[in-house]
C-alpha atoms as a PDB file:
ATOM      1  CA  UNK A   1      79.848  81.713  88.382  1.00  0.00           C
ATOM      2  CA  UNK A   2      78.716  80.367  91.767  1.00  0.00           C
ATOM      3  CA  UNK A   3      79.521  82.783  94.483  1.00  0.00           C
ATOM      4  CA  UNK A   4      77.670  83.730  97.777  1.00  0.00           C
ATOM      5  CA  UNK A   5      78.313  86.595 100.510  1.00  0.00           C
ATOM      6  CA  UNK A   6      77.585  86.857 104.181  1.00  0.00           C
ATOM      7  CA  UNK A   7      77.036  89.739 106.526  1.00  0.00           C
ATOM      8  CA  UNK A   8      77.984  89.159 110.007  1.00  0.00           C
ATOM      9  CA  UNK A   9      77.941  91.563 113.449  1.00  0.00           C
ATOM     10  CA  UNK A  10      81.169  90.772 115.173  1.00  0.00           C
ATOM     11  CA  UNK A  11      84.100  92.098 117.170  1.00  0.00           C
ATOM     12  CA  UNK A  12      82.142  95.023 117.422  1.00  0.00           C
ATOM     13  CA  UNK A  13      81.595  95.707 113.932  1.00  0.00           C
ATOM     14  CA  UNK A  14      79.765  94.597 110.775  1.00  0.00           C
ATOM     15  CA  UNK A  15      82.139  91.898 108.423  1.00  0.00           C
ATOM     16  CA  UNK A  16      80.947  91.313 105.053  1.00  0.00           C
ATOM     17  CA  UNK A  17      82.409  87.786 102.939  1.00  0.00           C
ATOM     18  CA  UNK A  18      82.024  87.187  99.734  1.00  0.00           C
ATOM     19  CA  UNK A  19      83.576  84.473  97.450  1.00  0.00           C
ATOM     20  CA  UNK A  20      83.651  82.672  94.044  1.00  0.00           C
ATOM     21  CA  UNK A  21      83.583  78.935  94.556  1.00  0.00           C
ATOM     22  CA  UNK A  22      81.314  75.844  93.987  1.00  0.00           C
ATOM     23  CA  UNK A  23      81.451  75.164  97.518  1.00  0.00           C
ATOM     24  CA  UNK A  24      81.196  78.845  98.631  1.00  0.00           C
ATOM     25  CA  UNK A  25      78.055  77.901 100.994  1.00  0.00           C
ATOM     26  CA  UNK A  26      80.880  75.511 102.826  1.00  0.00           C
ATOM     27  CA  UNK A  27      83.630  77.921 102.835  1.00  0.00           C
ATOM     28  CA  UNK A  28      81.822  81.144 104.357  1.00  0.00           C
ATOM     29  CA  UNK A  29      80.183  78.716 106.977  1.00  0.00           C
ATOM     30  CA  UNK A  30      84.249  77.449 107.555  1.00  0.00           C
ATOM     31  CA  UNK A  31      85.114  81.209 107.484  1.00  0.00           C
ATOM     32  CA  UNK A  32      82.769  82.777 109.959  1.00  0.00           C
ATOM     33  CA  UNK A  33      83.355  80.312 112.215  1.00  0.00           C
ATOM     34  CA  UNK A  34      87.217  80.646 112.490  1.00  0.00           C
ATOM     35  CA  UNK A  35      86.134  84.059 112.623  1.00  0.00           C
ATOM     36  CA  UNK A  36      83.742  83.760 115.503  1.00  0.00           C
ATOM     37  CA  UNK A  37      86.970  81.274 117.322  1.00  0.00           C
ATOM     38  CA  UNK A  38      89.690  83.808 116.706  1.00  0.00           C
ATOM     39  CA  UNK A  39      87.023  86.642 118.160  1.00  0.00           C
ATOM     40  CA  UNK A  40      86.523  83.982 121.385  1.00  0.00           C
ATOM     41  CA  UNK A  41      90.734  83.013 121.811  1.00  0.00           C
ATOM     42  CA  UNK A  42      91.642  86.809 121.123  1.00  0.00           C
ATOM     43  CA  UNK A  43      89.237  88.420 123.317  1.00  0.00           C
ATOM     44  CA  UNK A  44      91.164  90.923 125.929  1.00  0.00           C
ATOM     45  CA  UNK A  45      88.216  91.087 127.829  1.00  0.00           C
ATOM     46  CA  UNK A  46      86.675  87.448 128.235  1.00  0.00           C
ATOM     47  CA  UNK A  47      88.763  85.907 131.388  1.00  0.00           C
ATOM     48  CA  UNK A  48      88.041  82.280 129.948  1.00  0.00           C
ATOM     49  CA  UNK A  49      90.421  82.986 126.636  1.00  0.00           C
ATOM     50  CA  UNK A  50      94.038  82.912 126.149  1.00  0.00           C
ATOM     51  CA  UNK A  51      94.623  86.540 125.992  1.00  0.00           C
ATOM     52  CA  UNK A  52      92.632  86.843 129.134  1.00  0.00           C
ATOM     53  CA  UNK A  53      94.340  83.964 130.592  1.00  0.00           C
ATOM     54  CA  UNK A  54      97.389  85.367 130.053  1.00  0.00           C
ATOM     55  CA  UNK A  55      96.669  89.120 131.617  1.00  0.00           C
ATOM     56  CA  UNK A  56      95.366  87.238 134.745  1.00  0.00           C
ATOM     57  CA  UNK A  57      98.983  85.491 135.182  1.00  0.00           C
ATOM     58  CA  UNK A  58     100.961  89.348 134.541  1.00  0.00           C
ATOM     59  CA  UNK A  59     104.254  89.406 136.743  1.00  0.00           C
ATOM     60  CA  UNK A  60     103.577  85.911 138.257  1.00  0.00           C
ATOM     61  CA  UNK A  61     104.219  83.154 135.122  1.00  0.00           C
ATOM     62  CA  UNK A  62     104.302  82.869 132.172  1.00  0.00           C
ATOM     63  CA  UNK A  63     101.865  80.808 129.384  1.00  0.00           C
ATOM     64  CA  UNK A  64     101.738  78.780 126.538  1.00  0.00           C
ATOM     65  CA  UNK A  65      99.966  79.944 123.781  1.00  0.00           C
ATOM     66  CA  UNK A  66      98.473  78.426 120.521  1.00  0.00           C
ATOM     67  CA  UNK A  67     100.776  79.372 117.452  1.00  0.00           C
ATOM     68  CA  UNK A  68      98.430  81.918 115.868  1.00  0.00           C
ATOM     69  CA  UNK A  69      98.111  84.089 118.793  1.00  0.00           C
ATOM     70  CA  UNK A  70     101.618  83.647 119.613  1.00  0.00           C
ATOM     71  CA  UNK A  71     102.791  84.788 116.557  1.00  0.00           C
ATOM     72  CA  UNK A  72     100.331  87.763 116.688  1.00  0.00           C
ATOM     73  CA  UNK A  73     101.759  88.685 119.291  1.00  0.00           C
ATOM     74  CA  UNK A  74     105.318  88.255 118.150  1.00  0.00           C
ATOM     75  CA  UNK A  75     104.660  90.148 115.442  1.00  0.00           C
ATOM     76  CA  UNK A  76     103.007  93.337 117.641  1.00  0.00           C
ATOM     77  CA  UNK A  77     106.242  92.902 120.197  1.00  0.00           C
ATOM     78  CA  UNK A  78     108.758  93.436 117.107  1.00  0.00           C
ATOM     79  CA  UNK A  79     107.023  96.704 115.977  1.00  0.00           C
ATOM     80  CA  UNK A  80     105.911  98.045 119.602  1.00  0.00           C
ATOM     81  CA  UNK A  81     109.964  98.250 120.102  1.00  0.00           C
ATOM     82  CA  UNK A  82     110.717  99.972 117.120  1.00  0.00           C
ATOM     83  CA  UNK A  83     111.572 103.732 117.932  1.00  0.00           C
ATOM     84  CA  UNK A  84     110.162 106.818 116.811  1.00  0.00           C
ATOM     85  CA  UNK A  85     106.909 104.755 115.536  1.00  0.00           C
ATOM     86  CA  UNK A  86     103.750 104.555 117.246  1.00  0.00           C
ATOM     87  CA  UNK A  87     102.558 101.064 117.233  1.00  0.00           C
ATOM     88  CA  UNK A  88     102.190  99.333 120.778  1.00  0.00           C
ATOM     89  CA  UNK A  89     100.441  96.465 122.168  1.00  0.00           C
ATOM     90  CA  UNK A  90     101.258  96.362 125.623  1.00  0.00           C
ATOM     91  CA  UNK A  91      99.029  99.858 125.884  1.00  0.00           C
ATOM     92  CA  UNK A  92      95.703  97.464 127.623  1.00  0.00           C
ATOM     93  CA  UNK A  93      96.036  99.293 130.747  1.00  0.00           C
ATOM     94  CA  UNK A  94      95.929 102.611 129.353  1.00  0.00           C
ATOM     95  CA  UNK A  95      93.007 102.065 126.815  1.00  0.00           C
ATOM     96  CA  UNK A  96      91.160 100.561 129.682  1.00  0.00           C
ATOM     97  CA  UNK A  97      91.575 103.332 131.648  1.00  0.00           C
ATOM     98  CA  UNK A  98      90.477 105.763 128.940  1.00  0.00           C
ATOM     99  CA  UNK A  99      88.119 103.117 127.508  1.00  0.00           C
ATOM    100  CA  UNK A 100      87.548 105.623 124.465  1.00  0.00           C
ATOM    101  CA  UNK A 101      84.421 104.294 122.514  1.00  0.00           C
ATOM    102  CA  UNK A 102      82.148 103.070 124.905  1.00  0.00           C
ATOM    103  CA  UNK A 103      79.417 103.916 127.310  1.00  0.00           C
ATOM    104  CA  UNK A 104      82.268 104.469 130.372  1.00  0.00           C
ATOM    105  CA  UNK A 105      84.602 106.895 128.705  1.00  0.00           C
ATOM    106  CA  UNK A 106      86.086 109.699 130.625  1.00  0.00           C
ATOM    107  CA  UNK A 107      89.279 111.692 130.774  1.00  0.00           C
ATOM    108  CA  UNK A 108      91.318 110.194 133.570  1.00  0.00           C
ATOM    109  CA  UNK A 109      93.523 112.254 136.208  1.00  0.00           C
ATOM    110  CA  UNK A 110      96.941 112.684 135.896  1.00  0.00           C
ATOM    111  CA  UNK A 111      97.425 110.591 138.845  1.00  0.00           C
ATOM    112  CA  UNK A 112      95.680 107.879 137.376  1.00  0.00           C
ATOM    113  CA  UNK A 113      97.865 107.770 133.748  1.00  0.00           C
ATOM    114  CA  UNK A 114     101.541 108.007 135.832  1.00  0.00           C
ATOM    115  CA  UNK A 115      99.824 104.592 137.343  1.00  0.00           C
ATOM    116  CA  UNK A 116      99.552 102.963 134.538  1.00  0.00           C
ATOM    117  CA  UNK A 117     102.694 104.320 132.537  1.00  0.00           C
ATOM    118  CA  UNK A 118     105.021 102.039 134.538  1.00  0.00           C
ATOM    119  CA  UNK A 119     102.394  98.928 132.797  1.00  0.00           C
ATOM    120  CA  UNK A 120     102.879  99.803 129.205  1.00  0.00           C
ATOM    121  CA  UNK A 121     106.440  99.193 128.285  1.00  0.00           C
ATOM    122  CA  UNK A 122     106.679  96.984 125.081  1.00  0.00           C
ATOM    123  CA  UNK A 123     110.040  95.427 126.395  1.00  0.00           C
ATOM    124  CA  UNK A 124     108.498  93.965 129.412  1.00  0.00           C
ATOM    125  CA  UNK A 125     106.672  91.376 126.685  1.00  0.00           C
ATOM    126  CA  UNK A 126     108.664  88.403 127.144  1.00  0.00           C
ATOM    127  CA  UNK A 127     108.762  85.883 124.614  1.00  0.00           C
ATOM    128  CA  UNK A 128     110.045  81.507 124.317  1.00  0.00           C
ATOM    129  CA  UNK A 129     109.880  81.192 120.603  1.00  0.00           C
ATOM    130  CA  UNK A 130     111.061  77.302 121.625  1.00  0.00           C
ATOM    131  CA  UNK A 131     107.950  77.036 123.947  1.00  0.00           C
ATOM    132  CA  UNK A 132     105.480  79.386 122.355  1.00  0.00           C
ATOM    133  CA  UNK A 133     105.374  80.740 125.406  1.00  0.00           C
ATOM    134  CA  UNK A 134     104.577  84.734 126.816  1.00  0.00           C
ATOM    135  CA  UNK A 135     105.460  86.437 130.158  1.00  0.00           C
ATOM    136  CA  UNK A 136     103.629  89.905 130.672  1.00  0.00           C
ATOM    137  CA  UNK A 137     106.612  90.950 133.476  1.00  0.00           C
ATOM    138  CA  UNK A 138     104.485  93.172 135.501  1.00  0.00           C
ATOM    139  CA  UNK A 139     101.635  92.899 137.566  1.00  0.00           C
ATOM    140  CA  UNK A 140      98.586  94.619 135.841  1.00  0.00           C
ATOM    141  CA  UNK A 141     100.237  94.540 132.412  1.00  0.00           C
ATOM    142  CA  UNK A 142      97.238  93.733 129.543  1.00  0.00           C
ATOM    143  CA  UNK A 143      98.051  93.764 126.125  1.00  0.00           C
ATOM    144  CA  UNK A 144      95.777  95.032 123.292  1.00  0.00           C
ATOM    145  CA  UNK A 145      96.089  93.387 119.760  1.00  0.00           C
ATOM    146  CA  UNK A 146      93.205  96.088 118.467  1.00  0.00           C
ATOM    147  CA  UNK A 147      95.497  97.725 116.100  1.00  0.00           C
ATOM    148  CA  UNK A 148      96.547  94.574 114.066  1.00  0.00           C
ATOM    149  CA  UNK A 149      94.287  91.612 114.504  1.00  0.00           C
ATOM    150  CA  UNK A 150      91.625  92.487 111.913  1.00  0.00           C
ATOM    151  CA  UNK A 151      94.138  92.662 109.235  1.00  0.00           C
ATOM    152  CA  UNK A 152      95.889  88.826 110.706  1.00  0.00           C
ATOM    153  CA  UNK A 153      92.755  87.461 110.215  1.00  0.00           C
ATOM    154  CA  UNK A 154      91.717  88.738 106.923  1.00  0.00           C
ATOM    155  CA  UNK A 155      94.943  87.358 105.944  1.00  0.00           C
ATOM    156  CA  UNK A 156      94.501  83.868 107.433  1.00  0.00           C
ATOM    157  CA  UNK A 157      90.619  83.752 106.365  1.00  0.00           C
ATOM    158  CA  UNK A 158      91.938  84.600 102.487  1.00  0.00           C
ATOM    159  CA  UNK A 159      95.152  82.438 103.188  1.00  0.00           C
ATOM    160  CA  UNK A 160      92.197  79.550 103.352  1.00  0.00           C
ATOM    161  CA  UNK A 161      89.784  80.458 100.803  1.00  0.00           C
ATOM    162  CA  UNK A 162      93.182  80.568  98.419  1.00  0.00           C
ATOM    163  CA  UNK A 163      94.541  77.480  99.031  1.00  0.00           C
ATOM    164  CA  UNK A 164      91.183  75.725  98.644  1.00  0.00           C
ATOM    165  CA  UNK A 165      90.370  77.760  94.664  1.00  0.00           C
ATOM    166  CA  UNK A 166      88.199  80.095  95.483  1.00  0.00           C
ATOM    167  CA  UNK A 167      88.431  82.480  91.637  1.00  0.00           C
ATOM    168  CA  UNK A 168      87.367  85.949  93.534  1.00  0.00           C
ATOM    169  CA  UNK A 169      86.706  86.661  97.235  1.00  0.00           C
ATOM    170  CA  UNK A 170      86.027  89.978  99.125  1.00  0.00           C
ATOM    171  CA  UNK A 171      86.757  90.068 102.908  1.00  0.00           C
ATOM    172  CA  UNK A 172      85.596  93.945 104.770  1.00  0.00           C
ATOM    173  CA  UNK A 173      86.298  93.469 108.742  1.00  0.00           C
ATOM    174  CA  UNK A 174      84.590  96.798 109.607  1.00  0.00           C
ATOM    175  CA  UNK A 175      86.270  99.146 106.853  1.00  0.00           C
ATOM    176  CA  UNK A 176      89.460  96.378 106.536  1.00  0.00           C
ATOM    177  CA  UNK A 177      89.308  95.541 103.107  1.00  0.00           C
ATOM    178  CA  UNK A 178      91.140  92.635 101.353  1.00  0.00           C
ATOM    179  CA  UNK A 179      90.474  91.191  98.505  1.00  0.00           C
ATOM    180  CA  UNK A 180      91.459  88.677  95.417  1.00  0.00           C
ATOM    181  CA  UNK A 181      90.963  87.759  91.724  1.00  0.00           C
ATOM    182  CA  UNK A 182      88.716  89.298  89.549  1.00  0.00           C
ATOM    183  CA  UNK A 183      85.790  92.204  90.633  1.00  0.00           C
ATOM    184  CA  UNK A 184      83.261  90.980  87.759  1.00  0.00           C
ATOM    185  CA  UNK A 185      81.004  93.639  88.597  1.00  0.00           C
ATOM    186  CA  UNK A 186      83.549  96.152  87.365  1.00  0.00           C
ATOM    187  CA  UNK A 187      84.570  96.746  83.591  1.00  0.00           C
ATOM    188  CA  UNK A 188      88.026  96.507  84.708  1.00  0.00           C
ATOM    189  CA  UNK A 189      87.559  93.605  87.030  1.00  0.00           C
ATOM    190  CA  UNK A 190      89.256  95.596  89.347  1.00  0.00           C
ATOM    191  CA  UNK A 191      87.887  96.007  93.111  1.00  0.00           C
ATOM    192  CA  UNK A 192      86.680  99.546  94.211  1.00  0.00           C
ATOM    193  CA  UNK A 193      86.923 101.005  97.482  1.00  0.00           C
ATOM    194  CA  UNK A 194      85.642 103.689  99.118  1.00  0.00           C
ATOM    195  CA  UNK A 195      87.862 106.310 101.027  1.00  0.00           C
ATOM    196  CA  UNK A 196      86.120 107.930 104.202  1.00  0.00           C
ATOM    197  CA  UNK A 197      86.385 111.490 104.117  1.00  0.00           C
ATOM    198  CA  UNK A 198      87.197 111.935 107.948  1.00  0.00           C
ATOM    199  CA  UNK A 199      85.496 114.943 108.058  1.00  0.00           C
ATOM    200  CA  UNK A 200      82.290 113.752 107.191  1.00  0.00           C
ATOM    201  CA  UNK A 201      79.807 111.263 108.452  1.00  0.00           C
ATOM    202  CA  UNK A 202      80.727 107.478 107.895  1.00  0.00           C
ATOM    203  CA  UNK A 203      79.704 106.970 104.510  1.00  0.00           C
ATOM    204  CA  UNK A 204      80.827 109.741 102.523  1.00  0.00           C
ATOM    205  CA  UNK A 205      83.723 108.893 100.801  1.00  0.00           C
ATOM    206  CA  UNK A 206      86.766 111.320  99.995  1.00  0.00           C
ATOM    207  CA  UNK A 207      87.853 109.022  96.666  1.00  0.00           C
ATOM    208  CA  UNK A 208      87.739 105.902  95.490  1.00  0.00           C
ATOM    209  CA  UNK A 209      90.642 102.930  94.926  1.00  0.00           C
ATOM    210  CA  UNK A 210      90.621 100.463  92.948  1.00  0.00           C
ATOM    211  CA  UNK A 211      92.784  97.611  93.882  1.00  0.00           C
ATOM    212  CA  UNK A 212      93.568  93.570  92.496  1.00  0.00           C
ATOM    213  CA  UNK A 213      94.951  91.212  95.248  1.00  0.00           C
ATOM    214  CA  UNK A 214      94.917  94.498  97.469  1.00  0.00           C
ATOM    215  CA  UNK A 215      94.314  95.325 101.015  1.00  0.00           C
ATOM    216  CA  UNK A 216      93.354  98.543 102.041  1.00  0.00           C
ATOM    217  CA  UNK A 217      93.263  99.883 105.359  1.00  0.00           C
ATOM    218  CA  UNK A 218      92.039 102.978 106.854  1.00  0.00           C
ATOM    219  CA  UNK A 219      93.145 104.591 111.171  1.00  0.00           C
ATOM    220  CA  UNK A 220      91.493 107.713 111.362  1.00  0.00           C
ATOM    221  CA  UNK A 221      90.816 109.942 114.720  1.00  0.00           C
ATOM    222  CA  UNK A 222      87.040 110.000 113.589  1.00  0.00           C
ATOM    223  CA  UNK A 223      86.735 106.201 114.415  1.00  0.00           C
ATOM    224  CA  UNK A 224      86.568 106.145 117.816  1.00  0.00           C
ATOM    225  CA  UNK A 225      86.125 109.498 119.574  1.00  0.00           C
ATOM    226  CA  UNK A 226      84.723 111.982 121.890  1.00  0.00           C
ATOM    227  CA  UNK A 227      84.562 115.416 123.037  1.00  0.00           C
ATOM    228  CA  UNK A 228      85.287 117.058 127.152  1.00  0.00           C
ATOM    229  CA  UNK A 229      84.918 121.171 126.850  1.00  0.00           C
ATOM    230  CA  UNK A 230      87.046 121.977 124.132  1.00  0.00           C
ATOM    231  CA  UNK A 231      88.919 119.116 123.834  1.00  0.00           C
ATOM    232  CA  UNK A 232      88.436 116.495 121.199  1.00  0.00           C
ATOM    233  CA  UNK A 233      90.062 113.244 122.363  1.00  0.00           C
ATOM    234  CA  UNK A 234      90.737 109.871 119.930  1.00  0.00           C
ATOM    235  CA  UNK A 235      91.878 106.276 120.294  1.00  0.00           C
ATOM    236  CA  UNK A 236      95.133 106.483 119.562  1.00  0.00           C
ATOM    237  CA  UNK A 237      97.062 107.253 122.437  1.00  0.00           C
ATOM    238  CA  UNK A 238     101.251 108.321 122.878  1.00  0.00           C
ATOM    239  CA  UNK A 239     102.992 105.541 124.975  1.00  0.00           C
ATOM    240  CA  UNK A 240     104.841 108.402 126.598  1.00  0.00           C
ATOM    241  CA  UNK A 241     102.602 110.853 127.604  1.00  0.00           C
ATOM    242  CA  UNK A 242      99.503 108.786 128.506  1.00  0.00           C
ATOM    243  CA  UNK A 243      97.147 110.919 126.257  1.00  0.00           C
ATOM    244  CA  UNK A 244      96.090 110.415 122.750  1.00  0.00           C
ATOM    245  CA  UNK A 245      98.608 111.036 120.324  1.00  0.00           C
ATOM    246  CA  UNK A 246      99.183 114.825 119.228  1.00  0.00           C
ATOM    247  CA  UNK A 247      99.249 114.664 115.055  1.00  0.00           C
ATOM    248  CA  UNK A 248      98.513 116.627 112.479  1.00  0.00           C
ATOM    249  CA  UNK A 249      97.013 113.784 110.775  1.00  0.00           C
ATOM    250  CA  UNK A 250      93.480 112.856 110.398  1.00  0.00           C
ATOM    251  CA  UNK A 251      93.637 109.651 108.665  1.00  0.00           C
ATOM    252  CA  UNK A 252      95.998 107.420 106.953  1.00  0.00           C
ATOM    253  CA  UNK A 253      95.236 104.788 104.721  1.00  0.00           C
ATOM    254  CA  UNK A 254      97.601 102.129 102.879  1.00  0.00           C
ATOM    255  CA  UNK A 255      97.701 100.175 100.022  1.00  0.00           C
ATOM    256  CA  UNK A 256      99.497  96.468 101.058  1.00  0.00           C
ATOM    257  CA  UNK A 257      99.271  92.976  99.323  1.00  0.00           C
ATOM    258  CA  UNK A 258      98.484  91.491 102.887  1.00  0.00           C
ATOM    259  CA  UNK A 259      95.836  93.514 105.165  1.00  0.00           C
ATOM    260  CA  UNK A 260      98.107  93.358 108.697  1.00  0.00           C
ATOM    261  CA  UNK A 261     100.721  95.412 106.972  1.00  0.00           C
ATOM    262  CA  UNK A 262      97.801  97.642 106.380  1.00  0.00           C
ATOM    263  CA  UNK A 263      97.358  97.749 109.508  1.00  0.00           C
ATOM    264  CA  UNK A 264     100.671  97.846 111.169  1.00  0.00           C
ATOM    265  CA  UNK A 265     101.597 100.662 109.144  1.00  0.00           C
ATOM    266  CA  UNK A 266      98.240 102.949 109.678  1.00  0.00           C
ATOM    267  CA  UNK A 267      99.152 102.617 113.303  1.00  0.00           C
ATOM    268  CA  UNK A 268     102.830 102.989 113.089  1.00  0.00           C
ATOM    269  CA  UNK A 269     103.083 106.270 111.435  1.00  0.00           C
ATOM    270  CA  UNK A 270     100.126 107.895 112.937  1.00  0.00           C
ATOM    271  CA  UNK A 271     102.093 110.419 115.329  1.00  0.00           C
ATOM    272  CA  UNK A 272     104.639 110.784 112.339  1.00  0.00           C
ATOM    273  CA  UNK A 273     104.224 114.497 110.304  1.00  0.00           C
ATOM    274  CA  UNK A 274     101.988 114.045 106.988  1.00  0.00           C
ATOM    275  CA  UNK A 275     105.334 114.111 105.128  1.00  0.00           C
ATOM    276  CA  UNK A 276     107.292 111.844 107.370  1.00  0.00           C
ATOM    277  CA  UNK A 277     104.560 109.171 106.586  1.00  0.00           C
ATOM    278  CA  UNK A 278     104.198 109.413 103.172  1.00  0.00           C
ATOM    279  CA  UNK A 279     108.116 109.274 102.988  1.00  0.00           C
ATOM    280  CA  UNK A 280     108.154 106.200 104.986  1.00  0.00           C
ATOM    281  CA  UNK A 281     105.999 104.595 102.847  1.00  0.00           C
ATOM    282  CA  UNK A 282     107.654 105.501  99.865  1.00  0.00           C
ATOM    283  CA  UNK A 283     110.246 103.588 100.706  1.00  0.00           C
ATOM    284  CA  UNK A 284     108.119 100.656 101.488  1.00  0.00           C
ATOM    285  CA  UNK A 285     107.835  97.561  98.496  1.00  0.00           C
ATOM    286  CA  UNK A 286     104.730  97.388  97.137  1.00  0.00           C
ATOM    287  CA  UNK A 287     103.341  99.500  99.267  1.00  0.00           C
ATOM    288  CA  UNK A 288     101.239 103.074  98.487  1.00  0.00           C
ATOM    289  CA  UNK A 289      99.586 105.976 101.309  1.00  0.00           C
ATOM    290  CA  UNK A 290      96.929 108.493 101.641  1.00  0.00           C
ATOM    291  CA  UNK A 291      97.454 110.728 104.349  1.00  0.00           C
ATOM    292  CA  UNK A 292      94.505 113.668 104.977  1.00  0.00           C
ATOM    293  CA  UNK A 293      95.394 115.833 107.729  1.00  0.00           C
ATOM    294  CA  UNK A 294      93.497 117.868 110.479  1.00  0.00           C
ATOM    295  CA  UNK A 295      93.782 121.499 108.526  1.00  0.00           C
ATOM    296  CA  UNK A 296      92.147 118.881 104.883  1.00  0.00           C
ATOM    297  CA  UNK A 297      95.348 118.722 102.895  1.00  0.00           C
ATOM    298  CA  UNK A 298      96.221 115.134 101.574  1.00  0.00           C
ATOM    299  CA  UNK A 299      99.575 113.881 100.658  1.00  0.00           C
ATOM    300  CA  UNK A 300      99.778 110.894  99.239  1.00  0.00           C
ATOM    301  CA  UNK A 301     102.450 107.998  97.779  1.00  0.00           C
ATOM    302  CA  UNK A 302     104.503 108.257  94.730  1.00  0.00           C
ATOM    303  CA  UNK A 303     102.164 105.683  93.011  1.00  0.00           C
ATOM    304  CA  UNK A 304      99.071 106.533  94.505  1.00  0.00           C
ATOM    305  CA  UNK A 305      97.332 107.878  90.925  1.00  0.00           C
ATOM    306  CA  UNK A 306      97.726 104.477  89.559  1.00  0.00           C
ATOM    307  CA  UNK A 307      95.064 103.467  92.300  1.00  0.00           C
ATOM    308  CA  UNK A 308      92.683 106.180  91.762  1.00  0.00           C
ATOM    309  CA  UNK A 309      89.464 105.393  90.000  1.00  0.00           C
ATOM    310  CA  UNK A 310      87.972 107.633  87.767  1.00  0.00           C
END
C-alpha cells in the first residue's frame, strides 16, 4: 500500500500526518498547507488575521468573517453559554493576562482580574448568521478558540483526505488524535493510543486505547503549568472567579467519532466532580471518558473496557 507521513512544528506544537493513498505525497502537501492557512486566519495574536482583525474592532463594529471561522466560532458561542459547564471562548483577556505557558507568566493582582472580568462574558459574542458576521460588544474583548480549534481542524483535514479515498490516515495535532480505516501495523487493525499518565513526565503513558474511526482527546492541568510558593497554577481558568479552575480532576480524556467533540467535552466538564463527568458522558451517543483525578483515582465510562488494549 502506498502511504507517506509528515512531521510538522506548528501552532506551537509538533503535528504528525499520515495517510494511505496513491497520491498521498499530494494530499499531505494539500493538508499542511490548509494547516499552515487555518494557523495564519486563526491566529489571536497576529493583528493582520481575521481573529485579530476582529479583537482590534471590540465594542466599535462588527466583521465579516470567512465561513470556517465563523462557524468555529458559532460553535464555541453555543457551548460558552451553556451553564454549569466550563467551556468559554470569550476568556482572551484573561489568558492574556495570566499568559500561563510562556516566558511572561505571572500571577496577576486582584485588581488586575476584576478588570478584565467585565471582558469575558460569552453573551456579549454577537452573532449575523445571515451575514456571517461577529460583534465582540466590548472594548478590549479577545476571544480564544485554544480549547476547540485543534480538534475543527483535524476534522476538516480528515473531512478532505475522506472525500478524496484515502484507505487509512492518522492525524496527532500535539496529543489530538484522529484517525480512520485500518491500523495495518496492528493485528487487529485497530489504532493504539497512548494515555499520558498526568503525573508523570510527557511520555509515560497511564494505558493504552485502541480506537477505529476514533478521536481521542486528552485536557490535563500538567499541559500547561507553573508553580508561585505553594501554589500550583494551570491553564484552565473559572470564568467567575478569574483564577484557574478549582477541580479535583487531573485529566480527562474522551473517546468521540469527530475530534472537536473531543475537545469540547475535555474542556466542558473540567470543573465538573470526577463523577459528574463521567455521568455526563454516559449519557453522551457514542461517546466514552477517562477521568484521573488529583488524589490518582480514575473513573471512567460505562464502555470504556471495550477500548482498552491489552
Amino acid at each position: 500500500m502506498q502511504a507517506g507521513k509528515r512531521v510538522l512544528q506548528l501552532m506551537g506544537t509538533i503535528i504528525e500526518l499520515y495517510v494511505a493513498h496513491p497520491e498521498y505525497e499530494q494530499l499531505l502537501h494539500s493538508a499542511e498547507a490548509s494547516l499552515r492557512d487555518y494557523a495564519k486566519r486563526f491566529s489571536a495574536h497576529d493583528s493582520q488575521s481575521q481573529l485579530g482583525h476582529l479583537q482590534q474592532m471590540a465594542g466599535k463594529s462588527r466583521i465579516m468573517l470567512e465561513k470556517d471561522l465563523f462557524e468555529l466560532i458559532k460553535i464555541g458561542t453555543h457551548y460558552s453559554q451553556k451553564q454549569d459547564l466550563f467551556l468559554n471562548i470569550a476568556i482572551g483577556p484573561l489568558t492574556r493576562l495570566w499568559h500561563i505557558g510562556f516566558s511572561d507568566q505571572k500571577r496577576p493582582t486582584q485588581a488586575e482580574i476584576d478588570r478584565v472580568l467585565p471582558l469575558i462574558d460569552p453573551k456579549s459574542i454577537i452573532l449575523d448568521e445571515k451575514e456571517q458576521s461577529v460583534f465582540l460588544a466590548k472594548a478590549g474583548m479577545a476571544l480564544d478558540l485554544g480549547a476547540i480549534a485543534k480538534g475543527y481542524f483535524a476534522d476538516l483535514i480528515m473531512q478532505s483526505w475522506r472525500q478524496a479515498g484515502v484507505t487509512a490516515a492518522y492525524i496527532n495535532l500535539g496529543g489530538n488524535v484522529l484517525v480512520y480505516g485500518p491500523a495495518l501495523h496492528t493485528k487487529d487493525f485497530q489504532w493504539r493510543v497512548g494515555i499520558q499518565n498526568p503525573f508523570m513526565p510527557r511520555g509515560n503513558t497511564l494505558l493504552t486505547l485502541k480506537i477505529h474511526n476514533q478521536s481521542v482527546v486528552t485536557s490535563g492541568i500538567y499541559e500547561r503549568n507553573f508553580q508561585l510558593g505553594n501554589n500550583h497554577f494551570h491553564h484552565i481558568f473559572d470564568s467567575q472567579t478569574g483564577y484557574p479552575i478549582a477541580s479535583e480532576i487531573a485529566s480527562i480524556t474522551v473517546i468521540a467519532e469527530q475530534s472537536l467533540t473531543c475537545e469540547l467535552w475535555t474542556t466542558l466538564l473540567f470543573g465538573a466532580s470526577a463523577k459528574e463527568a463521567i455521568c455526563y458522558l454516559n449519557q453522551l451517543p457514542a461517546v466514552e471518558g477517562i477521568v484521573i483525578t488529583k488524589d490518582h483515582q480514575l473513573f471512567q465510562t460505562a464502555n470504556l473496557s471495550h477500548f482498552i488494549a491489552e
